[in-house]
C-alpha atoms as a PDB file:
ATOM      1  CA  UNK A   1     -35.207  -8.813  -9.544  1.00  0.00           C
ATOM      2  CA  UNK A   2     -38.306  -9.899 -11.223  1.00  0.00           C
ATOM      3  CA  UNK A   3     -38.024  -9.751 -14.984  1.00  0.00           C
ATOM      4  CA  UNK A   4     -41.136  -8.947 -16.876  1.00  0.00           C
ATOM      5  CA  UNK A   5     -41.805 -10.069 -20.133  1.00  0.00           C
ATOM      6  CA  UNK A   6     -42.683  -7.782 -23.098  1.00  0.00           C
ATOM      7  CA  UNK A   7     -43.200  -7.877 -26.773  1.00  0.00           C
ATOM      8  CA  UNK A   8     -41.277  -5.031 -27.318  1.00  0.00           C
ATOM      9  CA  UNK A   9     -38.532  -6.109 -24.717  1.00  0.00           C
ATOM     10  CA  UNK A  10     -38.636 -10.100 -26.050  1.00  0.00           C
ATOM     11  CA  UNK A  11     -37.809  -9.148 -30.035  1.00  0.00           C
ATOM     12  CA  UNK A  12     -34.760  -6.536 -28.026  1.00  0.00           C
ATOM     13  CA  UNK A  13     -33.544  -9.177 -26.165  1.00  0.00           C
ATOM     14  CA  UNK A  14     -33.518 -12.109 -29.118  1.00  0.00           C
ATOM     15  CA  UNK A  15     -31.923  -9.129 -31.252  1.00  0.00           C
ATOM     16  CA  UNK A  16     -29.206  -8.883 -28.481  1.00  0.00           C
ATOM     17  CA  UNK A  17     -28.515 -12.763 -28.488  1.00  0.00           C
ATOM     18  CA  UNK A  18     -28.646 -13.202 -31.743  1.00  0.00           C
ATOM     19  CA  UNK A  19     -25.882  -9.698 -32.499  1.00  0.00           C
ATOM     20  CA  UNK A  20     -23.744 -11.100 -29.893  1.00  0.00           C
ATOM     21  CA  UNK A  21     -23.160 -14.281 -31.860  1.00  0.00           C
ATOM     22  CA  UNK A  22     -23.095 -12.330 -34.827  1.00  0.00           C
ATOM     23  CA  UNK A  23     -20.565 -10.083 -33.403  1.00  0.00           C
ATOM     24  CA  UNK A  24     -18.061 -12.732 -32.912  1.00  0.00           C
ATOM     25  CA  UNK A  25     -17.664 -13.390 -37.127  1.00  0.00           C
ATOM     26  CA  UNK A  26     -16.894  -9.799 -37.137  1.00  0.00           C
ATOM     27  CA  UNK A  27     -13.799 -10.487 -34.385  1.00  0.00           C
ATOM     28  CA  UNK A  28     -12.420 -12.730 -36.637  1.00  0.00           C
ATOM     29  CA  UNK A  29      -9.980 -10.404 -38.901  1.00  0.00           C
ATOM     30  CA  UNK A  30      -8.573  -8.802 -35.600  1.00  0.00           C
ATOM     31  CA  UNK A  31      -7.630 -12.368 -33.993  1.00  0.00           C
ATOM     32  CA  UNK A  32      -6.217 -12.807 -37.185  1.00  0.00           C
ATOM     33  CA  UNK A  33      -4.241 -10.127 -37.221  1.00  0.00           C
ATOM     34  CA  UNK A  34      -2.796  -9.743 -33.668  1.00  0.00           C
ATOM     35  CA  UNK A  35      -1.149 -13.172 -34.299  1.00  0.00           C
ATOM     36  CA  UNK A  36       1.047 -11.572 -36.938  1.00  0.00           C
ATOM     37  CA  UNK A  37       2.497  -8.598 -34.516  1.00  0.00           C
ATOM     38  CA  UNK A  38      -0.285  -6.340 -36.066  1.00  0.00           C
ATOM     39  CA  UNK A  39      -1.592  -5.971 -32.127  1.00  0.00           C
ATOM     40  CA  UNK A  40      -2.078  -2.136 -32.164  1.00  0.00           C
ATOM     41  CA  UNK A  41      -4.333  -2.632 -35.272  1.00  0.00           C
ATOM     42  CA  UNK A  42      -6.275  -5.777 -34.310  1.00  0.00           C
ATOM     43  CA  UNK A  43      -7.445  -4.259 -31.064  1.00  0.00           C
ATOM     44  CA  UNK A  44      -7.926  -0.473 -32.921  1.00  0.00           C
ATOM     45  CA  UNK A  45     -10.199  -2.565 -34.881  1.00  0.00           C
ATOM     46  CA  UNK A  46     -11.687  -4.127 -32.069  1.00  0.00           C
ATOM     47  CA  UNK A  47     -12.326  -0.913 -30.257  1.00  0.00           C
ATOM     48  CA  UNK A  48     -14.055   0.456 -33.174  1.00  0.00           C
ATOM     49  CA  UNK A  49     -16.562  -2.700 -33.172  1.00  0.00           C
ATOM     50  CA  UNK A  50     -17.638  -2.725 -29.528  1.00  0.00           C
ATOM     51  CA  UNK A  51     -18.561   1.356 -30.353  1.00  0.00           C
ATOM     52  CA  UNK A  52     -20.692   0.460 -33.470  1.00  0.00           C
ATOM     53  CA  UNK A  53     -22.378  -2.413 -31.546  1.00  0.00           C
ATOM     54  CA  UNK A  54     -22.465  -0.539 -28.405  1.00  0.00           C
ATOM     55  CA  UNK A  55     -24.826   2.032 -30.118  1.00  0.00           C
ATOM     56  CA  UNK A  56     -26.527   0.015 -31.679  1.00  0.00           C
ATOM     57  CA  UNK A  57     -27.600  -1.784 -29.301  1.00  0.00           C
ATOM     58  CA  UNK A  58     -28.768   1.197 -27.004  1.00  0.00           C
ATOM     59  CA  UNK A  59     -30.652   2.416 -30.092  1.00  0.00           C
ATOM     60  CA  UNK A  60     -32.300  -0.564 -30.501  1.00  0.00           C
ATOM     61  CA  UNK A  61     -33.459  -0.985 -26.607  1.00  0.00           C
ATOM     62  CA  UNK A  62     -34.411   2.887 -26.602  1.00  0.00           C
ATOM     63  CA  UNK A  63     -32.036   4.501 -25.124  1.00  0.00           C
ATOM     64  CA  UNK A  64     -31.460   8.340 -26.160  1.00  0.00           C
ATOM     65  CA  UNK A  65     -28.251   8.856 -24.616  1.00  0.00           C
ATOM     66  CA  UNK A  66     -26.778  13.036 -24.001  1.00  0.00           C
ATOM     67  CA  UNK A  67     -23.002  13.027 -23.834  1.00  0.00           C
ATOM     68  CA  UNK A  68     -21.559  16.267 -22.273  1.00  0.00           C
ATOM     69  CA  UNK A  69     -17.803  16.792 -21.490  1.00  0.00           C
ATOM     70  CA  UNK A  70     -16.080  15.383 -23.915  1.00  0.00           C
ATOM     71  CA  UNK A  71     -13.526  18.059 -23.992  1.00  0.00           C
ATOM     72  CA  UNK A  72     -12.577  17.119 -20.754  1.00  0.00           C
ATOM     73  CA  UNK A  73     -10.823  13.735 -21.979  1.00  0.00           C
ATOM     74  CA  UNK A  74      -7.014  13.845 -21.837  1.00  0.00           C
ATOM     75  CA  UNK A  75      -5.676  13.287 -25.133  1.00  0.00           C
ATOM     76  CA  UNK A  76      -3.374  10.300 -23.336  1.00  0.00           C
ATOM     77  CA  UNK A  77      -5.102   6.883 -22.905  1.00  0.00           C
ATOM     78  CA  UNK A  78      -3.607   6.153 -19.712  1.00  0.00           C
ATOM     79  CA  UNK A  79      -6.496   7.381 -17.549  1.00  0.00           C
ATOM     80  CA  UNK A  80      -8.534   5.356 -14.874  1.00  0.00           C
ATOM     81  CA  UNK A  81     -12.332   6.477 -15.704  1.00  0.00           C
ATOM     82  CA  UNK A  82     -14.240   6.375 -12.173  1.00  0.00           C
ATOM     83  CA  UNK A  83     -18.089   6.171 -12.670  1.00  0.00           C
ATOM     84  CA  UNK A  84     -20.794   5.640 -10.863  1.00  0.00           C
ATOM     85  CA  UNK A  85     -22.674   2.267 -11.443  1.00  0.00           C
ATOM     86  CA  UNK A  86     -26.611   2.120 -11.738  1.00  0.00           C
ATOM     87  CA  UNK A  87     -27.242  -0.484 -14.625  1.00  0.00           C
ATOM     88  CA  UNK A  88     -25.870  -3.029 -17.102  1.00  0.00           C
ATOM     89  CA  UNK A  89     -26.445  -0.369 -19.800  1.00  0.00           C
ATOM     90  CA  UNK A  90     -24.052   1.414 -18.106  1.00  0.00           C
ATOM     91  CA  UNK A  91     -20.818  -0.457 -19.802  1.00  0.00           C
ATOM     92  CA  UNK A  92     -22.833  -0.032 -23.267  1.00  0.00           C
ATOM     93  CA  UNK A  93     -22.978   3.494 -22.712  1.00  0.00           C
ATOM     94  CA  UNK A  94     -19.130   3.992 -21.599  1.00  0.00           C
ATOM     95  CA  UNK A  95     -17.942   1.597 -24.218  1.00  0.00           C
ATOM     96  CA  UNK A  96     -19.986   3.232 -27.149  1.00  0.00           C
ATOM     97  CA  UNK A  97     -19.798   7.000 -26.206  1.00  0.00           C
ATOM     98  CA  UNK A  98     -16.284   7.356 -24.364  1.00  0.00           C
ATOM     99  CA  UNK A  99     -13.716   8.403 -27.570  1.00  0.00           C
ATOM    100  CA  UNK A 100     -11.242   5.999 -26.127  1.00  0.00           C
ATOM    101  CA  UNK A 101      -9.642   2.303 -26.195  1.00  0.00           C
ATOM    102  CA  UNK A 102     -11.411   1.165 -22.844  1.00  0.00           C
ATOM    103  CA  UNK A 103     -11.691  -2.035 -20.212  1.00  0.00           C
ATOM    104  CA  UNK A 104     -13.355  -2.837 -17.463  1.00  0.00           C
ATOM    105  CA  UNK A 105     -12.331  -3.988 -13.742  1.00  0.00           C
ATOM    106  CA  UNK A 106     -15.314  -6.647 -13.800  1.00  0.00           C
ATOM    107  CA  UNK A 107     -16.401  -9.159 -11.410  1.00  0.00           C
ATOM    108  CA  UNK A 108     -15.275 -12.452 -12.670  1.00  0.00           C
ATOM    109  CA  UNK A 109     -19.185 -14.028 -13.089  1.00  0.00           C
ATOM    110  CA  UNK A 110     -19.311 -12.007 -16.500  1.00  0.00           C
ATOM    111  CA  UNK A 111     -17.317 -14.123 -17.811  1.00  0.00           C
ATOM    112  CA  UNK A 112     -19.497 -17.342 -17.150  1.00  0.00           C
ATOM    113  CA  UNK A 113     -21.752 -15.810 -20.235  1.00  0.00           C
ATOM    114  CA  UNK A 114     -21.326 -17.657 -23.438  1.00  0.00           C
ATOM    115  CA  UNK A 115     -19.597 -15.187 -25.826  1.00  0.00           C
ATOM    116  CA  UNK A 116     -19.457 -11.849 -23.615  1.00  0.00           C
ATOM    117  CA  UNK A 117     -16.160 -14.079 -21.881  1.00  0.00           C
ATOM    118  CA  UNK A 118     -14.773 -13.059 -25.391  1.00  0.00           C
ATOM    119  CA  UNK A 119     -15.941 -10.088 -25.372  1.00  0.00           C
ATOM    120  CA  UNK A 120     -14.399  -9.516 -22.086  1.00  0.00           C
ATOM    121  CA  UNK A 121     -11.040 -10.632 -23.529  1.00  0.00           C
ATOM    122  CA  UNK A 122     -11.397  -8.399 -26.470  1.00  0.00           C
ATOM    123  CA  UNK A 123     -11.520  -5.325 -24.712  1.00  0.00           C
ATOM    124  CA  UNK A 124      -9.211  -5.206 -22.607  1.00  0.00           C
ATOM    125  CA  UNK A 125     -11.229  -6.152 -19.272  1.00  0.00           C
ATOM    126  CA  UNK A 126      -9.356  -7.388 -16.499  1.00  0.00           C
ATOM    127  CA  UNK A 127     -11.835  -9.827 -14.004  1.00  0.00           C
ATOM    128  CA  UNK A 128     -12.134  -9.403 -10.210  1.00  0.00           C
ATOM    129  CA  UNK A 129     -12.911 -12.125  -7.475  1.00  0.00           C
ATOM    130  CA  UNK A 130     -14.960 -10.210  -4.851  1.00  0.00           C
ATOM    131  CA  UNK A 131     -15.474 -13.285  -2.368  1.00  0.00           C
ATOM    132  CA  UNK A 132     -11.418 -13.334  -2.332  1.00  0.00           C
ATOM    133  CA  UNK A 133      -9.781  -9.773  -1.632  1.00  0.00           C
ATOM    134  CA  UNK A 134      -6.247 -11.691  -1.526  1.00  0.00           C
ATOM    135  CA  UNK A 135      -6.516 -11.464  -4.981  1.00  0.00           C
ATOM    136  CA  UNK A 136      -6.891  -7.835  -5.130  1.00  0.00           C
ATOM    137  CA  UNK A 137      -3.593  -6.826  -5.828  1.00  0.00           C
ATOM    138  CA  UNK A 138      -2.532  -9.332  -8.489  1.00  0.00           C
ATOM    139  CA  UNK A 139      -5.791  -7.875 -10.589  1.00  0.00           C
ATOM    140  CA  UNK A 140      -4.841  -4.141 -10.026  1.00  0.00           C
ATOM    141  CA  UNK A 141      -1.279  -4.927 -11.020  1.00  0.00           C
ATOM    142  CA  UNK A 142      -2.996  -6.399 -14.277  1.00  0.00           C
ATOM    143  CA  UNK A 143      -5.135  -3.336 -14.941  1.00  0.00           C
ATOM    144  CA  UNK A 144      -2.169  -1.344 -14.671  1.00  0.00           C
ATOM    145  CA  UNK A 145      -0.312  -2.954 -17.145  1.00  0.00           C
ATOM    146  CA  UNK A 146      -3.867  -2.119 -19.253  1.00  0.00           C
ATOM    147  CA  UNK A 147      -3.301   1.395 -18.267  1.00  0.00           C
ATOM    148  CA  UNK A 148       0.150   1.228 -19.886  1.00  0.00           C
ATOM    149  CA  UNK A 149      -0.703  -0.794 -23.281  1.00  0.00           C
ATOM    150  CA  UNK A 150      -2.921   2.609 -23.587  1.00  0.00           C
ATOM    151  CA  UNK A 151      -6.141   1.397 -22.356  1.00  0.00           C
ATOM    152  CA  UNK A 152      -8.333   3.582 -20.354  1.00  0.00           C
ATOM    153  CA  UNK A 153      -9.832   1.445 -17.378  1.00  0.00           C
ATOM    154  CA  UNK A 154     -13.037   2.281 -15.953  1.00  0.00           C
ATOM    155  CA  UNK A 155     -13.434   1.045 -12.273  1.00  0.00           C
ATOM    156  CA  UNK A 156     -17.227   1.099 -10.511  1.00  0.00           C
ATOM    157  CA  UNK A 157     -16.069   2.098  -6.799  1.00  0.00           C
ATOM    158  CA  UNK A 158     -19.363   1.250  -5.229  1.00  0.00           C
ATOM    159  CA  UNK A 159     -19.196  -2.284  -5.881  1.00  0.00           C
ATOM    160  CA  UNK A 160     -22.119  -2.772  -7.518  1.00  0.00           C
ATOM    161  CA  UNK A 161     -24.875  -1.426  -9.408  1.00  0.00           C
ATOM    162  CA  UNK A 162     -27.386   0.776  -7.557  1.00  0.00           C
ATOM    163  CA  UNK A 163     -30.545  -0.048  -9.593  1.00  0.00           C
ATOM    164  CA  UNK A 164     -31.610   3.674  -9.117  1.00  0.00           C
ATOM    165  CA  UNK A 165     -30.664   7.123  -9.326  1.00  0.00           C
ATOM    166  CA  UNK A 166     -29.403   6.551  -5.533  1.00  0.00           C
ATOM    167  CA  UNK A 167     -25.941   6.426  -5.488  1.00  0.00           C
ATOM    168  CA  UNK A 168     -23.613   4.359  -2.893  1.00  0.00           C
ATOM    169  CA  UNK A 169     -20.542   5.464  -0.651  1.00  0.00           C
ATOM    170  CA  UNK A 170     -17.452   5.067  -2.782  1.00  0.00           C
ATOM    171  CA  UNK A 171     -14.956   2.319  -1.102  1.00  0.00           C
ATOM    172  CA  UNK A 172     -11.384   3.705  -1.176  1.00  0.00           C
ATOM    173  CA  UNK A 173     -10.350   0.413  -1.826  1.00  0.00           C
ATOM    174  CA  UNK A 174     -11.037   0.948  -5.566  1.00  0.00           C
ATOM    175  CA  UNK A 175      -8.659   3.728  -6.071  1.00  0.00           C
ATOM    176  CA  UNK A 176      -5.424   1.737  -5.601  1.00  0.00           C
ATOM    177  CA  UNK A 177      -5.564   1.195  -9.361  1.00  0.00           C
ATOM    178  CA  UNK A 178      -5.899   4.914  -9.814  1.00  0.00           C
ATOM    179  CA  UNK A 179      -3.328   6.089  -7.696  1.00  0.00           C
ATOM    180  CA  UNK A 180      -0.995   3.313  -8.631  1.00  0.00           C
ATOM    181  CA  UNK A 181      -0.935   4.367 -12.285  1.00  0.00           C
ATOM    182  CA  UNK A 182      -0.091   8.119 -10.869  1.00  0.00           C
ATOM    183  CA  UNK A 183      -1.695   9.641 -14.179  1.00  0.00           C
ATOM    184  CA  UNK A 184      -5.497  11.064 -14.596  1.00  0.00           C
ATOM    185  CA  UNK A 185      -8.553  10.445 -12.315  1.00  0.00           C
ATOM    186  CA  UNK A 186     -11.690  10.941 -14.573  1.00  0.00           C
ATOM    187  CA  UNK A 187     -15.071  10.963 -12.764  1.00  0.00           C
ATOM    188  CA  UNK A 188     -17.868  10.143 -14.628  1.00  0.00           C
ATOM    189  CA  UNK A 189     -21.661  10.621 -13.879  1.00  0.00           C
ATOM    190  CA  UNK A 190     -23.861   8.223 -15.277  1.00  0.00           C
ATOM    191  CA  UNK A 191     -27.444   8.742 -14.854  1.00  0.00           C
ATOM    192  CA  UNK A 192     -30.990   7.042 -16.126  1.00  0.00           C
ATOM    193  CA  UNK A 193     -29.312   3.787 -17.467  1.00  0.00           C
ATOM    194  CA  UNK A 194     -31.668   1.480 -14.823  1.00  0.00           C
ATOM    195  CA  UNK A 195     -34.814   3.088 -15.973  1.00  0.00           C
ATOM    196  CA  UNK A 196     -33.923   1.096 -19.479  1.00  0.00           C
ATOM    197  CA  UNK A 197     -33.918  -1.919 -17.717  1.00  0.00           C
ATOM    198  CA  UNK A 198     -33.781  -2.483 -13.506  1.00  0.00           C
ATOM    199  CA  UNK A 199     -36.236   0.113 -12.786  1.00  0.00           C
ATOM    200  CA  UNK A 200     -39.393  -2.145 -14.058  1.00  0.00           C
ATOM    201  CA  UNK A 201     -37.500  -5.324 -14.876  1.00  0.00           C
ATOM    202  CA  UNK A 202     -38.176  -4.634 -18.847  1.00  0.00           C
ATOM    203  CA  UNK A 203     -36.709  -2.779 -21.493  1.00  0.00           C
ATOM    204  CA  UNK A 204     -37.964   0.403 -21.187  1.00  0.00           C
ATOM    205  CA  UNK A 205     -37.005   3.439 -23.380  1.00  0.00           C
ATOM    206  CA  UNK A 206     -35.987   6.630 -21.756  1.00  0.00           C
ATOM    207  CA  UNK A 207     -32.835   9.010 -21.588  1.00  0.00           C
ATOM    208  CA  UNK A 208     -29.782   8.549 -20.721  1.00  0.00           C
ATOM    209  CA  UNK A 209     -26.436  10.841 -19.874  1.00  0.00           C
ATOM    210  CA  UNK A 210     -23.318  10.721 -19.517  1.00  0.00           C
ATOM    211  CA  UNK A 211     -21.002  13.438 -17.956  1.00  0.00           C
ATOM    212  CA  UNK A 212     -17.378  13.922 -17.811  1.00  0.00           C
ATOM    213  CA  UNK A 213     -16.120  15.659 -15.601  1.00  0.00           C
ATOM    214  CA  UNK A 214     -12.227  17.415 -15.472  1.00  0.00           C
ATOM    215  CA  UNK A 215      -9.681  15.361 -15.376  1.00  0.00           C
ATOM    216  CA  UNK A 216      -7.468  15.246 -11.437  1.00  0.00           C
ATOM    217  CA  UNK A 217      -4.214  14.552 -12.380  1.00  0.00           C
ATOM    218  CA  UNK A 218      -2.898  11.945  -9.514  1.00  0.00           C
ATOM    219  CA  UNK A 219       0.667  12.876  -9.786  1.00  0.00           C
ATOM    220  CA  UNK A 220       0.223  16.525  -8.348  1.00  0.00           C
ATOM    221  CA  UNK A 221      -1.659  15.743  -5.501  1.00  0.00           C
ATOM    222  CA  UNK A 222      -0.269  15.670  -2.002  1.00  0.00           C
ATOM    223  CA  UNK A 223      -0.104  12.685   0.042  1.00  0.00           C
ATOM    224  CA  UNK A 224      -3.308  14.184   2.051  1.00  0.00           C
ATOM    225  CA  UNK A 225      -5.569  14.877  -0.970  1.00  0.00           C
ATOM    226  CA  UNK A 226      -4.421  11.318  -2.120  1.00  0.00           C
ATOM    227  CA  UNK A 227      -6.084   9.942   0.545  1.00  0.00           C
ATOM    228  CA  UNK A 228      -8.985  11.883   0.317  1.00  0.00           C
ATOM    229  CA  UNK A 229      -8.941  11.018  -3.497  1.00  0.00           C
ATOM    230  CA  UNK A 230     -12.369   8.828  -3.339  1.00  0.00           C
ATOM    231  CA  UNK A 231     -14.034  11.793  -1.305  1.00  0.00           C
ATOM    232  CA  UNK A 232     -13.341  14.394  -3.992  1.00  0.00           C
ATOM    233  CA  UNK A 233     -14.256  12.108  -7.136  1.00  0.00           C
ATOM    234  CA  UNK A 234     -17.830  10.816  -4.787  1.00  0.00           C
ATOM    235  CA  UNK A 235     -18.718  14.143  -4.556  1.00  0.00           C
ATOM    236  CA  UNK A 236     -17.686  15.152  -8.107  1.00  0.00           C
ATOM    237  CA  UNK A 237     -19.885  12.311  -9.425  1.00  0.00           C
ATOM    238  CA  UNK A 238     -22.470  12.847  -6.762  1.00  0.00           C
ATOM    239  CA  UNK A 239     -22.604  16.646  -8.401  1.00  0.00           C
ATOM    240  CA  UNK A 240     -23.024  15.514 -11.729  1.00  0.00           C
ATOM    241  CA  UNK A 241     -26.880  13.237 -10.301  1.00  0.00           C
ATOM    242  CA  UNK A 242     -28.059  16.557  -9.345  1.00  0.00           C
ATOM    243  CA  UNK A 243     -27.336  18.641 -12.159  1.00  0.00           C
ATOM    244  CA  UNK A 244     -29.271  15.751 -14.143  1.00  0.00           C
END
């Protein structure tokens, strides 16, 4: 994708260089305090950071973001949030507006960025290697035990992001880490976060939402609706485009 070049998008973008390296200072006093069995606190405090710079960040590129659902949240943190996948605002906007400790099952190149590798680390995020699916399980096993320190992990099941409001098959694949942690399913529509950015190749202000839908508990399903699992939550999702 061609990027274009704007004065408004140039000062956005030196802003977001320039926060991230910021950003790390403010990590200090949690890697500081995990080291002395304050874990819980260090990464409560961590959460709480990526949400403030989240926002602020959105704010600052022009995105007006509507949040609807919230109620629908389990009050557990062992959840696997499925969403659909349209734009690199789209972790911003999960991060900053989901009320929850959260991670990421991310493709590994992320972490080849200068400072978002610790950003990565800091949150939770567990990295996949798409050119080598033998490696699939290990990194499921490792966002399960994610799921169980009480993060909630957010998987992308199409793959990758769809640069529109077009949305791709979901690849039942990427539900073995939701049925393997046999708790909640929650699907989550995302919609306008590539008109901030991939639809022109600038940053563009616009509106954004993000919709959460009910919670499917995994353990009550039968084996059939298990494997019809990415169906249901596709066309959940899917719903939530056209009510946009």
């Amino acid at each position: 994708m061609k990027i274009k070049f704007t004065f408004r998008g140039t000062i956005s973008l030196l802003y977001f260089f320039i926060s991230v390296l910021i950003s790390v200072l403010f990590m200090l006093p949690a890697f500081l305090l995990i080291p002395f069995g304050l874990r819980k606190a260090g990464y409560r405090y961590l959460n709480r950071l990526g949400k403030l710079y989240s926002r602020n960040l959105l704010f600052v590129f022009g995105a007006r973001v509507n949040v609807q659902g919230i109620e629908n949240l389990p009050e557990t943190n062992n959840i696997c949030l499925v969403s659909n996948h349209q734009g690199i605002m789209d972790i911003l906007l999960i991060t900053g507006y989901i009320p929850k400790t959260v991670g990421f099952v991310a493709k590994k190149e992320l972490a080849r960025i200068p400072v978002m590798n610790i950003w990565l680390k800091a949150m939770g995020c567990v990295l996949i290697d798409r050119k080598d699916p033998r490696k699939t399980m290990s990194t499921i096993q490792k966002a399960l035990k994610q799921i169980q320190k009480g993060y909630a992990m957010v998987i992308f099941p199409e793959g990758t992001r769809s640069r529109s409001s077009r949305m791709g098959k979901f690849k039942p694949g990427s539900f073995k880490l939701a049925l393997g942690a046999n708790t909640f399913a929650v699907p989550v529509t995302i919609n306008g976060t590539y008109k901030i950015f991939e639809e022109t190749g600038a940053i563009t202000p616009g509106e954004v939402s993000l919709t959460i839908h009910p919670a499917i508990e995994i353990s009550t399903l039968s084996e059939e609706e298990k494997k019809q699992l990415h169906q249901t939550v596709e066309n959940i999702v899917r719903s939530g485009l056209k009510a946009s």
